[in-house]
Protein backbone atom coordinates (compact mmCIF):
# COMPACT_ATOMS: atom_id res chain seq x y z
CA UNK A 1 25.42 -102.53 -64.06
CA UNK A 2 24.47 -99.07 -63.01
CA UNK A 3 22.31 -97.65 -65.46
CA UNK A 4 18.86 -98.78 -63.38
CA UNK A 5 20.50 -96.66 -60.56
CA UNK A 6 21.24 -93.82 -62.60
CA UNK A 7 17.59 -93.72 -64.41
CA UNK A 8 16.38 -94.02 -60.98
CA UNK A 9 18.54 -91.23 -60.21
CA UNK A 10 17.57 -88.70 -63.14
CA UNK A 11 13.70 -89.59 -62.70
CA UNK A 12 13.85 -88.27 -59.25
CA UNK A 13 15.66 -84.97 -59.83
CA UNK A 14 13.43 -84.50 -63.10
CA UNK A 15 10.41 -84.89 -60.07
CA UNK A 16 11.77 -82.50 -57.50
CA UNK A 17 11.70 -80.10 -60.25
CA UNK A 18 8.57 -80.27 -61.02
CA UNK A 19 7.33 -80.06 -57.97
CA UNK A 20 9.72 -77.10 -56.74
CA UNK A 21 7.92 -75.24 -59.66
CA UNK A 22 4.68 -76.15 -58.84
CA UNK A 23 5.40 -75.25 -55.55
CA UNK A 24 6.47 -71.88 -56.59
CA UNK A 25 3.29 -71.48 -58.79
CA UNK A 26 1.26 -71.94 -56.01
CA UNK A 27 2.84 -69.44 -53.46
CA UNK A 28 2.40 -67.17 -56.39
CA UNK A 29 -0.78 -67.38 -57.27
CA UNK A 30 -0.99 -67.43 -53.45
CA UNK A 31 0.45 -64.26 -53.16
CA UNK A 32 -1.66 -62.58 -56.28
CA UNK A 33 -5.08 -64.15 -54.62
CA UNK A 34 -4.53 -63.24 -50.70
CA UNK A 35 -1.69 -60.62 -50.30
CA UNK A 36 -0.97 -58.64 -53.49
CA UNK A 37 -2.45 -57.74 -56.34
CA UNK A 38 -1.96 -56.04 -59.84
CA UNK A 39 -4.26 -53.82 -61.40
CA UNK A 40 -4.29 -51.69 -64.31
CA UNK A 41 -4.91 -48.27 -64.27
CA UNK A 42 -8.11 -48.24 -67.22
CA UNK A 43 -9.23 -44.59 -67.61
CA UNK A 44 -7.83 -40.70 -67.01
CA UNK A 45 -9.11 -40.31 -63.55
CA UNK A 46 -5.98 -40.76 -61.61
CA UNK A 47 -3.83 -38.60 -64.07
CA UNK A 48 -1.03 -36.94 -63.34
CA UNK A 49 -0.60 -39.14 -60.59
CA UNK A 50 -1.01 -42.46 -62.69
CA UNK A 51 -1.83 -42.71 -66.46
CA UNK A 52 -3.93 -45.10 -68.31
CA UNK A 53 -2.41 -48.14 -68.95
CA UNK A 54 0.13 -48.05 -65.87
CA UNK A 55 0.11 -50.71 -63.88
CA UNK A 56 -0.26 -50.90 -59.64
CA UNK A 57 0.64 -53.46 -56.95
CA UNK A 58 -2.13 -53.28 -54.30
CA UNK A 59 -1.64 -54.74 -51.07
CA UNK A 60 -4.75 -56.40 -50.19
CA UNK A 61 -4.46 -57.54 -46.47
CA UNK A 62 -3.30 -54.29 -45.16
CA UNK A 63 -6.85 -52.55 -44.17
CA UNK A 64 -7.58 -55.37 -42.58
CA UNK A 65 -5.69 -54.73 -39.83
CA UNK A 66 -5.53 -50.64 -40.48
CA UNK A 67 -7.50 -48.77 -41.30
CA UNK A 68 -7.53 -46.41 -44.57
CA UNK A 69 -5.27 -43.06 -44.33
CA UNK A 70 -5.79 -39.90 -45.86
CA UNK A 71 -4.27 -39.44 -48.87
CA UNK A 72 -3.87 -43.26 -49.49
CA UNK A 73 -4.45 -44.68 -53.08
CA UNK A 74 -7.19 -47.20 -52.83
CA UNK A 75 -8.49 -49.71 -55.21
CA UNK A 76 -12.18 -50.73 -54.06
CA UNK A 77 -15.75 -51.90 -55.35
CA UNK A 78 -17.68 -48.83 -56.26
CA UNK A 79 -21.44 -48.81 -55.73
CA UNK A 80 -23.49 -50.47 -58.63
CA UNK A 81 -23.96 -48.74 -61.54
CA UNK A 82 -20.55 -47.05 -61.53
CA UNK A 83 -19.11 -49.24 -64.42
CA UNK A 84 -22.13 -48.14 -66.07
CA UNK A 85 -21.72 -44.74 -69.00
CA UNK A 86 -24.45 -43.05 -67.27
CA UNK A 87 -22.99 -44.04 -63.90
CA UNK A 88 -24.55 -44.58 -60.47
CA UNK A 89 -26.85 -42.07 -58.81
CA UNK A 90 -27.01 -40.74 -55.29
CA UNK A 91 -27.97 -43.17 -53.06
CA UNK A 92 -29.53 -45.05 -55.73
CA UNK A 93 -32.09 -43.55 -57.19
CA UNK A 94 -31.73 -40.25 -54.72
CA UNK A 95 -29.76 -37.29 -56.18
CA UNK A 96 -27.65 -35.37 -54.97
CA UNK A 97 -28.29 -31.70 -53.93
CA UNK A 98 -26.99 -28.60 -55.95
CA UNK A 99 -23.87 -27.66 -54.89
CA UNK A 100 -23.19 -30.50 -52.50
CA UNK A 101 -21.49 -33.50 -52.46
CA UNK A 102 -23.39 -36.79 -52.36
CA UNK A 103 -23.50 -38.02 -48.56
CA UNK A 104 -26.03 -40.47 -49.17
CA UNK A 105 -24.09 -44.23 -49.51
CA UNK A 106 -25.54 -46.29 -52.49
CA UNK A 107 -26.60 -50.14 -50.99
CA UNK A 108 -25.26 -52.29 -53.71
CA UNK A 109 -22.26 -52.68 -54.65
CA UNK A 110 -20.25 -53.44 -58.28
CA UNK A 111 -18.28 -56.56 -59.27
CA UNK A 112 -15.68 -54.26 -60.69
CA UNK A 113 -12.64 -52.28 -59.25
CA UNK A 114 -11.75 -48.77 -59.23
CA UNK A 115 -8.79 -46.89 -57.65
CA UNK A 116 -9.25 -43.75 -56.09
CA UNK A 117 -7.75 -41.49 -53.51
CA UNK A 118 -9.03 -41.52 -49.76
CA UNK A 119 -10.31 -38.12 -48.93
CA UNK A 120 -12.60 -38.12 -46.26
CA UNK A 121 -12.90 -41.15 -43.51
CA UNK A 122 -15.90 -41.73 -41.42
CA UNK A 123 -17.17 -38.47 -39.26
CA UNK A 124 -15.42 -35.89 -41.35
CA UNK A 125 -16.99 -33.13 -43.14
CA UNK A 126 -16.22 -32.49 -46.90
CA UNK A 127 -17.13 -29.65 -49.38
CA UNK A 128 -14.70 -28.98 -52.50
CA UNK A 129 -13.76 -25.68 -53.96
CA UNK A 130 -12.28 -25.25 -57.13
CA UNK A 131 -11.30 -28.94 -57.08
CA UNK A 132 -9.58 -29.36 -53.78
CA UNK A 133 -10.70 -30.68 -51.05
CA UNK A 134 -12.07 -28.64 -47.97
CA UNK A 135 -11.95 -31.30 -45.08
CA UNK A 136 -13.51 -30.52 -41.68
CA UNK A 137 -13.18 -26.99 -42.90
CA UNK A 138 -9.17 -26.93 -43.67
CA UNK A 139 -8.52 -26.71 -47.67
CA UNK A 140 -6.24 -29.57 -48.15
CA UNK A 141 -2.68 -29.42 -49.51
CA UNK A 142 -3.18 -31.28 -52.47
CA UNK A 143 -0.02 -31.03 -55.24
CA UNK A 144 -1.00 -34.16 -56.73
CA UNK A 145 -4.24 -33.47 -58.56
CA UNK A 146 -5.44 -31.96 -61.75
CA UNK A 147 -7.23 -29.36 -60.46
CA UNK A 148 -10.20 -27.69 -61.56
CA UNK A 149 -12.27 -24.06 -61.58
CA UNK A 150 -15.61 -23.58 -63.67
CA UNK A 151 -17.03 -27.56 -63.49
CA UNK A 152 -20.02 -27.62 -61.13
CA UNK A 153 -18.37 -31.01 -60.19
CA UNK A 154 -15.28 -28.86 -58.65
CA UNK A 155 -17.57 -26.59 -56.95
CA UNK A 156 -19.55 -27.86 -53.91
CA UNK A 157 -19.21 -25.41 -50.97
CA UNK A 158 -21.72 -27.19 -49.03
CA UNK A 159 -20.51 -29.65 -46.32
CA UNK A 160 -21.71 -33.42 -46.30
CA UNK A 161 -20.71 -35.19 -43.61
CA UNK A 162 -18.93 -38.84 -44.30
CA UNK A 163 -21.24 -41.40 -42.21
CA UNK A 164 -19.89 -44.30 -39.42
CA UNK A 165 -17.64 -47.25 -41.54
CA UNK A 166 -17.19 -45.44 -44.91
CA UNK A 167 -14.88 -43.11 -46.79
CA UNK A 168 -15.05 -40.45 -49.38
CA UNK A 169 -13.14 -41.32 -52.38
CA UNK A 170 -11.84 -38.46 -55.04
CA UNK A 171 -9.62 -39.18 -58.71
CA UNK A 172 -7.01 -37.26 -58.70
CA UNK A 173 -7.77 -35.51 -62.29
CA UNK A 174 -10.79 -33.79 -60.28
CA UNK A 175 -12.61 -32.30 -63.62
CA UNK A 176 -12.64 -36.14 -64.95
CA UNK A 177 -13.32 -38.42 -62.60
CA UNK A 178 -16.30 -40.43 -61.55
CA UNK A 179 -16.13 -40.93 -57.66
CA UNK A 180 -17.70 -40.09 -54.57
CA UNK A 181 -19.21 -37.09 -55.39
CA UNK A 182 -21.41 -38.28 -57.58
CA UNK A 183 -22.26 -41.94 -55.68
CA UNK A 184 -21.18 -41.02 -52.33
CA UNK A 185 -18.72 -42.86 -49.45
CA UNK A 186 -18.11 -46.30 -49.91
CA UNK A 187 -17.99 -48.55 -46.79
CA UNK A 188 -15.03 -49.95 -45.55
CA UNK A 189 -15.76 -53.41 -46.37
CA UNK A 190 -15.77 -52.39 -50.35
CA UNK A 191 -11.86 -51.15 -49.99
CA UNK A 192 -9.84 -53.73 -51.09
CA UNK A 193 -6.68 -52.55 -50.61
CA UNK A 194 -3.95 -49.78 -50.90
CA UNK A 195 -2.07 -49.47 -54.17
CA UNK A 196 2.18 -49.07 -52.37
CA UNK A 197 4.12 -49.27 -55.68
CA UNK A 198 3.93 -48.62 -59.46
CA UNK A 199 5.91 -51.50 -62.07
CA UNK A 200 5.07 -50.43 -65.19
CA UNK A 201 6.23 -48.90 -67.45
CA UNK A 202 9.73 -49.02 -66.83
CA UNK A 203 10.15 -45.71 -66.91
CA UNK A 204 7.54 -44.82 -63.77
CA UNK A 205 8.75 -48.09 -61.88
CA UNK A 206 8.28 -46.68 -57.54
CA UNK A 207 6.32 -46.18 -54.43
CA UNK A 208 3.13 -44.70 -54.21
């Protein structure tokens, strides 16, 4: 007699499953598409801070609202031609001068991502020696990098200065790392967002 009620019964708690999961699905793709994202760390420029391989959370709706520190770990579009092995040029096609730092911004941008540090932010002036960062004339206190001595790359005494709406972005493993330097400041509009927290592996699980 009350078999019909109790089918009834089990089909509707089988389909407020379903849709509690696909509920749950969709706030976290939600999540992933608008608020925050994973990314993989794919080559040696970041080391020691973060190895190949390791994996970020990047929290993509926060430089919307701020805007990028000093210091902060970035993942952003770099100018076109970056992905490429020869990498992009100065200002596309202009090179940069000896012993300077490119200042001239490159107009198109690259469909991939790269993850950098923020080391200069619009208006300041930037020259590296021996792979640290000389910003508006102070030499930066920078414990987290790789550093560097004989590469030309680690050696450009001459100021640039960072133009309106972009930043100058540096790897951390400054003798290996294909970044502003060589392609110049990326605008603002290219950042995507700050990297906050490390998940894998295990063993380096933290905040950034």
């Amino acid at each position: 007699m009350n078999r019909p009620q109790k089918q009834k019964s089990t089909s509707s708690s089988l389909f407020e499953l379903v849709l509690i999961v696909a509920v749950a699905l969709g706030l976290a793709l939600g999540i992933q598409a608008l608020i925050v994202k994973p990314y993989r760390i794919p080559s040696p420029s970041m080391e020691p801070t973060l190895a190949i391989g390791q994996r970020v959370l990047v929290n993509r709706i926060g430089n919307r609202f701020s805007k990028p520190e000093i210091g902060e770990i970035a993942v952003f579009h770099p100018p076109a031609g970056a992905e490429a092995q020869d990498g992009a040029q100065c200002g596309n096609p202009r090179q940069p001068d000896n012993g300077q730092a490119c200042a001239t911004p490159t107009r198109e941008r690259a469909s991939t991502n790269f993850i950098k540090r923020v080391v200069g932010r619009p208006g300041d002036t930037i020259a590296i020696v021996g792979g640290h960062v000389v910003r508006n004339g102070v030499r930066q206190k920078e414990p987290f990098i790789r550093g560097c001595a004989a590469d030309p790359i680690c050696n450009l005494r001459k100021p640039i200065t960072v133009p309106p709406d972009h930043y100058f972005m540096m790897g951390d493993n400054r003798g290996e790392s294909d970044d502003s330097r060589y392609w110049g400041p990326v605008p603002r509009s290219w950042i995507i967002g700050g990297a906050f927290a490390t998940y894998w592996p295990p063993k380096r699980i933290g905040l950034l």
